[in-house]
PDB file of N, CA and C in Angstrom:
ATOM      1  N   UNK A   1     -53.527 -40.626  66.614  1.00  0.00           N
ATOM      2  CA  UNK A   1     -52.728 -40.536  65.406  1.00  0.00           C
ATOM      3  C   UNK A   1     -53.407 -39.595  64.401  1.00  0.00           C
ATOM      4  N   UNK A   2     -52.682 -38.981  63.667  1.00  0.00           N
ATOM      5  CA  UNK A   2     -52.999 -37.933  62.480  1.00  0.00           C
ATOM      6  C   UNK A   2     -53.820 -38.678  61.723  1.00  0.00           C
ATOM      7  N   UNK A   3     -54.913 -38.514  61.013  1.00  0.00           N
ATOM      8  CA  UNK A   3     -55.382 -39.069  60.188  1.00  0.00           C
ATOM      9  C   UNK A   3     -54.424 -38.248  58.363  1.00  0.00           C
ATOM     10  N   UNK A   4     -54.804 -38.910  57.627  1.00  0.00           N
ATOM     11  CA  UNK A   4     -54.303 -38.555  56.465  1.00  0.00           C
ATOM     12  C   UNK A   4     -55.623 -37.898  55.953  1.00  0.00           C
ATOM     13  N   UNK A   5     -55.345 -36.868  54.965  1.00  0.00           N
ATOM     14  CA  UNK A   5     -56.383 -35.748  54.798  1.00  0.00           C
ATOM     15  C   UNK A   5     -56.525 -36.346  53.190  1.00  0.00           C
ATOM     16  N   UNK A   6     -58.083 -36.680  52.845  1.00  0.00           N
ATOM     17  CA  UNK A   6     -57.798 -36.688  51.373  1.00  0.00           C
ATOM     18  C   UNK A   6     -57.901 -35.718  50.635  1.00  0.00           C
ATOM     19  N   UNK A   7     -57.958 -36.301  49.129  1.00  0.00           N
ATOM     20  CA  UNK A   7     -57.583 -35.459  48.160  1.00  0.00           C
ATOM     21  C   UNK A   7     -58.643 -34.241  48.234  1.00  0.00           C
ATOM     22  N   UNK A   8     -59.583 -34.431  48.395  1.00  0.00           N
ATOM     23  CA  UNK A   8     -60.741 -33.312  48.396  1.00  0.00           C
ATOM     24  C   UNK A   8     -60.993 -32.770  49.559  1.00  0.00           C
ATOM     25  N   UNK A   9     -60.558 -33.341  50.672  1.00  0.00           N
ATOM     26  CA  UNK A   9     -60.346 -32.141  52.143  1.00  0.00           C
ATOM     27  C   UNK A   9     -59.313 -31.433  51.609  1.00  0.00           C
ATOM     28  N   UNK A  10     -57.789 -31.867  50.859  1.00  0.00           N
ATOM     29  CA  UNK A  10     -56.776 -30.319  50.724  1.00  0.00           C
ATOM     30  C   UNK A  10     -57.510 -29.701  49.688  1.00  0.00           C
ATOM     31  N   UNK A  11     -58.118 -30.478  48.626  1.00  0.00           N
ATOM     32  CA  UNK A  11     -58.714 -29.060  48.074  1.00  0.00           C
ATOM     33  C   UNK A  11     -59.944 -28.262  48.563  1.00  0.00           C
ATOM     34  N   UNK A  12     -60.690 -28.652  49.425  1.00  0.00           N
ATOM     35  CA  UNK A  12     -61.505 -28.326  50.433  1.00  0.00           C
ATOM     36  C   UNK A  12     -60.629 -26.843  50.697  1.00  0.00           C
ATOM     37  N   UNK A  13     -59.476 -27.121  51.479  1.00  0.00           N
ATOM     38  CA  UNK A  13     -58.829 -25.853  52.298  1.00  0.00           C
ATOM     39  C   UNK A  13     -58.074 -25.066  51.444  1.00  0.00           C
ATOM     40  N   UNK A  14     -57.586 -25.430  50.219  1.00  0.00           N
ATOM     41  CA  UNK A  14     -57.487 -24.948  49.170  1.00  0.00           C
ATOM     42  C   UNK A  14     -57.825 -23.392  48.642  1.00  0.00           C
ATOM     43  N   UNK A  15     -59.402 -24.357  48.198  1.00  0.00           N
ATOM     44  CA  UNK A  15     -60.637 -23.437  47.557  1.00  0.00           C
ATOM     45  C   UNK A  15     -60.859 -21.983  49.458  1.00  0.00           C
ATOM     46  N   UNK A  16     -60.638 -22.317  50.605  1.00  0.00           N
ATOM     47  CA  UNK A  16     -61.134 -21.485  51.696  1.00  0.00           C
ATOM     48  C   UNK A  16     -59.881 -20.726  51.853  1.00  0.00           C
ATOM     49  N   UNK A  17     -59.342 -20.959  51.204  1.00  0.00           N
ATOM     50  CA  UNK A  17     -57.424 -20.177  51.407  1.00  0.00           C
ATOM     51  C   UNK A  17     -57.571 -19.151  49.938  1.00  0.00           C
ATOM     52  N   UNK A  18     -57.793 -19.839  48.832  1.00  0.00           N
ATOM     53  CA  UNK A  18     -57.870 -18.969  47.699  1.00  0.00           C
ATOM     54  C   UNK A  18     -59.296 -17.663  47.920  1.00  0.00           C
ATOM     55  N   UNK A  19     -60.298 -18.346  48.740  1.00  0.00           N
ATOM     56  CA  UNK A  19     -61.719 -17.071  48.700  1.00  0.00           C
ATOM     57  C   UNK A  19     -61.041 -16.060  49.581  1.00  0.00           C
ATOM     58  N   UNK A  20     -60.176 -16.262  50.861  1.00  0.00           N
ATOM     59  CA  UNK A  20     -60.828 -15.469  51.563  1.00  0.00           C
ATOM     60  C   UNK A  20     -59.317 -14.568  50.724  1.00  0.00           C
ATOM     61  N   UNK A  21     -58.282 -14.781  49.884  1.00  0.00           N
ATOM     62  CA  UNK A  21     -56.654 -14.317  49.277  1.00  0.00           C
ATOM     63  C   UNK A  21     -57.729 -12.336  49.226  1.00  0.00           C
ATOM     64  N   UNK A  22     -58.653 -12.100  48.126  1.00  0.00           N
ATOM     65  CA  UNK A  22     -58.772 -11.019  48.173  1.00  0.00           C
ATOM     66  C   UNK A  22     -59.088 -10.201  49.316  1.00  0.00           C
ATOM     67  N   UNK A  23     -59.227 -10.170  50.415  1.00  0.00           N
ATOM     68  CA  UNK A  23     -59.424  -9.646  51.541  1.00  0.00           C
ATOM     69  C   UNK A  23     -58.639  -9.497  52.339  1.00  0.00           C
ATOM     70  N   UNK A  24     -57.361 -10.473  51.736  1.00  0.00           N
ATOM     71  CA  UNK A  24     -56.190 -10.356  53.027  1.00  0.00           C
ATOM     72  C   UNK A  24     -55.392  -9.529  51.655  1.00  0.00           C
ATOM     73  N   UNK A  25     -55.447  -9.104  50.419  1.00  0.00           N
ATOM     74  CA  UNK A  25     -54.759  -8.702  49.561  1.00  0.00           C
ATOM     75  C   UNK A  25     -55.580  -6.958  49.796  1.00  0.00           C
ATOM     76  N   UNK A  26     -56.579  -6.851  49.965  1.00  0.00           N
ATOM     77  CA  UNK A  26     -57.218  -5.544  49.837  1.00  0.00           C
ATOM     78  C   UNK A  26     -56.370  -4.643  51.151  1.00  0.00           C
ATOM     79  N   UNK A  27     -56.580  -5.781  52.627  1.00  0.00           N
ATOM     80  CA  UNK A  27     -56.181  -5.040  53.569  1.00  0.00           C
ATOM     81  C   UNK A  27     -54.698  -4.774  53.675  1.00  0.00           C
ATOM     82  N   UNK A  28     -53.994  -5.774  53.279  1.00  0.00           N
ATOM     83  CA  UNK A  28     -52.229  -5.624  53.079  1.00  0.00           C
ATOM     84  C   UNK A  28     -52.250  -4.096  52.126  1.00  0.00           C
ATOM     85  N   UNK A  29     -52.835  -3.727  51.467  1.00  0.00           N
ATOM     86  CA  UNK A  29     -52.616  -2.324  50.415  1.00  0.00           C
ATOM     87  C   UNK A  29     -53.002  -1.165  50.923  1.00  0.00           C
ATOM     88  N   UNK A  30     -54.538  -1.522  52.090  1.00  0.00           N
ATOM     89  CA  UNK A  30     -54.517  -0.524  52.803  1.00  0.00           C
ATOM     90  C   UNK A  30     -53.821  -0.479  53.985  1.00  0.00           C
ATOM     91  N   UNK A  31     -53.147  -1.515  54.701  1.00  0.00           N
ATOM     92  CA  UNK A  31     -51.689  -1.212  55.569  1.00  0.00           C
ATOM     93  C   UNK A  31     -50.476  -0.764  55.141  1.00  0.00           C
ATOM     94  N   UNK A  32     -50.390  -1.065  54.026  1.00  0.00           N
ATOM     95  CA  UNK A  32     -48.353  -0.491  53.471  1.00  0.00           C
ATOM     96  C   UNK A  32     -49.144   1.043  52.652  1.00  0.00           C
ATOM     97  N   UNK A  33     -50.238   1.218  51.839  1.00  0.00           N
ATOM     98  CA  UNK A  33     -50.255   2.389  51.523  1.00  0.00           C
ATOM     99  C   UNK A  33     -49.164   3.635  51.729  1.00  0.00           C
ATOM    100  N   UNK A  34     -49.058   4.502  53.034  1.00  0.00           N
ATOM    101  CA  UNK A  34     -48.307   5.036  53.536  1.00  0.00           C
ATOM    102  C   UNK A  34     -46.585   4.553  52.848  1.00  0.00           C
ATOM    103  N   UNK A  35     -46.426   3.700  52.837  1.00  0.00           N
ATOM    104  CA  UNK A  35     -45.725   2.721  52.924  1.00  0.00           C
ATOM    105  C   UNK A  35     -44.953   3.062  51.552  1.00  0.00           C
ATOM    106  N   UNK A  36     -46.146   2.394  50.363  1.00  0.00           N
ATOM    107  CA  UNK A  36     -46.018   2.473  49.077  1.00  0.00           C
ATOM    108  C   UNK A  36     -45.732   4.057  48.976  1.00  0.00           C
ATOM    109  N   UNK A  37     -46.467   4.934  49.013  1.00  0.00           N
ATOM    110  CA  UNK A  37     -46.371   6.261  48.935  1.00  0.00           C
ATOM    111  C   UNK A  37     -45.029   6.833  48.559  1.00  0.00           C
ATOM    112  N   UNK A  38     -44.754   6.783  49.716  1.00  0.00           N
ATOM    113  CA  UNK A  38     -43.396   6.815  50.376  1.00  0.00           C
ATOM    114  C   UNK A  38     -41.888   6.406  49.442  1.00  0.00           C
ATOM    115  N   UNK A  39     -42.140   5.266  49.005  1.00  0.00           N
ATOM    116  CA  UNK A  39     -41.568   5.019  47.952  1.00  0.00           C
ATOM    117  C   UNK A  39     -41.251   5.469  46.634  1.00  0.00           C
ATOM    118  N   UNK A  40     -42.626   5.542  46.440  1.00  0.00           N
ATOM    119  CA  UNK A  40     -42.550   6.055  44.883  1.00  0.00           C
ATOM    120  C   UNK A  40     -42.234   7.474  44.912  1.00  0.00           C
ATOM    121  N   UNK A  41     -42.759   8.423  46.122  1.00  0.00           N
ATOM    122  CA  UNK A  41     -42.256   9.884  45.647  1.00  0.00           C
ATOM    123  C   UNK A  41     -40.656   9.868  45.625  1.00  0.00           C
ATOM    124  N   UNK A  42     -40.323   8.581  46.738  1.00  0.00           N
ATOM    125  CA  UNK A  42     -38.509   8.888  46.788  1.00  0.00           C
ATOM    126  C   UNK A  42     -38.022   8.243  45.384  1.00  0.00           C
ATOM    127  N   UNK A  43     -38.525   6.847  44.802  1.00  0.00           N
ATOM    128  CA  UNK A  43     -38.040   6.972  43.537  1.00  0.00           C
ATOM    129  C   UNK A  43     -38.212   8.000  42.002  1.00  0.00           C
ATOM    130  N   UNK A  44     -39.280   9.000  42.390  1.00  0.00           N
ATOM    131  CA  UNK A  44     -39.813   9.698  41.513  1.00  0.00           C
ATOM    132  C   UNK A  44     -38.928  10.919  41.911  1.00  0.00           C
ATOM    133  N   UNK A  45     -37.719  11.319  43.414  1.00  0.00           N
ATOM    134  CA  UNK A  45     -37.216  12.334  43.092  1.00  0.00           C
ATOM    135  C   UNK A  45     -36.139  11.980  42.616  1.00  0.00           C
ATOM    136  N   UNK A  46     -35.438  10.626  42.689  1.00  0.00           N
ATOM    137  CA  UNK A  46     -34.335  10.311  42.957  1.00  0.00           C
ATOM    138  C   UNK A  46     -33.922  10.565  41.656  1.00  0.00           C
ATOM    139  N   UNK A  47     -35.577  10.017  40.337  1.00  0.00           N
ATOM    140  CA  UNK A  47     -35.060   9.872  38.762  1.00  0.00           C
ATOM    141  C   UNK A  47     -34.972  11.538  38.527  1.00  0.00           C
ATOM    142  N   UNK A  48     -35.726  12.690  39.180  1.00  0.00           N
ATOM    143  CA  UNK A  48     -35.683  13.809  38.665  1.00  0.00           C
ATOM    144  C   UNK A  48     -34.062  14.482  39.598  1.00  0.00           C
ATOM    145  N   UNK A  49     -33.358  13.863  40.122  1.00  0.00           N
ATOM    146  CA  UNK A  49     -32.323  14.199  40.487  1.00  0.00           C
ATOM    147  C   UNK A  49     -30.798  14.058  39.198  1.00  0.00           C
ATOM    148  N   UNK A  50     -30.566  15.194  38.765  1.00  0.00           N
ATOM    149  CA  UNK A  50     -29.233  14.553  37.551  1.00  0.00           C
ATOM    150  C   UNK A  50     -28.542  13.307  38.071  1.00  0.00           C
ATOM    151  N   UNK A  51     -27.442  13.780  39.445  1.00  0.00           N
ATOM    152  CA  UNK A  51     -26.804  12.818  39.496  1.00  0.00           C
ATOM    153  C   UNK A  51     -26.885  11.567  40.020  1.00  0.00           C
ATOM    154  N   UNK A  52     -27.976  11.186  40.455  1.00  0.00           N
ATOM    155  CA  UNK A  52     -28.764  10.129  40.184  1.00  0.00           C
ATOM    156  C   UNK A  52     -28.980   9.515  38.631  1.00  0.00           C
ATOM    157  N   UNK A  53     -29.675  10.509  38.017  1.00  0.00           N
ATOM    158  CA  UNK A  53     -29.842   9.847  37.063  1.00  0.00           C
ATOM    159  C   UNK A  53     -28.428   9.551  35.990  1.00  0.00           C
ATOM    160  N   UNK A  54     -27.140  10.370  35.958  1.00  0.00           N
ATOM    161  CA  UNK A  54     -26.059   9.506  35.606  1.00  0.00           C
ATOM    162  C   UNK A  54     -25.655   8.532  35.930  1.00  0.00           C
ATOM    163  N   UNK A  55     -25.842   8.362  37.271  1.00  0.00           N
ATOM    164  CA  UNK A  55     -25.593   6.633  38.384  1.00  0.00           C
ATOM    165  C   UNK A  55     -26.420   5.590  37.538  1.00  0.00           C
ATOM    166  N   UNK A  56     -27.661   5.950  37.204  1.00  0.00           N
ATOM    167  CA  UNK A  56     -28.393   4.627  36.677  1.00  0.00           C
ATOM    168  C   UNK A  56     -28.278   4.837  35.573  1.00  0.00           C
ATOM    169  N   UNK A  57     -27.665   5.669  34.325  1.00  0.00           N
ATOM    170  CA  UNK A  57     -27.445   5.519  33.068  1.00  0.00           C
ATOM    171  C   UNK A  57     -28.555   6.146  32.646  1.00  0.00           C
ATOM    172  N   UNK A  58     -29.588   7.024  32.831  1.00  0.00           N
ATOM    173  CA  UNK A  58     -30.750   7.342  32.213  1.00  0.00           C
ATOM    174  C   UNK A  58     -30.506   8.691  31.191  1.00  0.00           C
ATOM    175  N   UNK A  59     -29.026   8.959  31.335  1.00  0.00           N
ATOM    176  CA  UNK A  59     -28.603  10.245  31.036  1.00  0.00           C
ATOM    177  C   UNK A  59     -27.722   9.680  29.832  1.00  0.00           C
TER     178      UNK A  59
END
């Protein structure tokens, strides 16, 4: 049978879930990089495009 986990084993796994967050946050930025890139130049032509920018009202 499962034992029931107490209060200080979940925060036990807690505190080992929150240390290792920056390392799985560093490598997720260096995997989508490309990714991100990619994005922003297409939203950065889309705003220097006029009729685009009448579509979103920026005009």
């Amino acid at each position: 049978m499962i034992k029931d986990r107490t209060e200080r084993e979940k925060q036990e796994d807690l505190q080992k879930w929150a240390h290792g967050w920056k390392g799985r946050q560093k490598a997720h930025r260096k995997a989508f990089k490309p990714v991100h890139e990619e994005f922003s130049s297409l939203i950065g032509s889309m705003r220097r495009d006029p009729s685009w920018r009448r579509r979103f009202g920026d005009e």
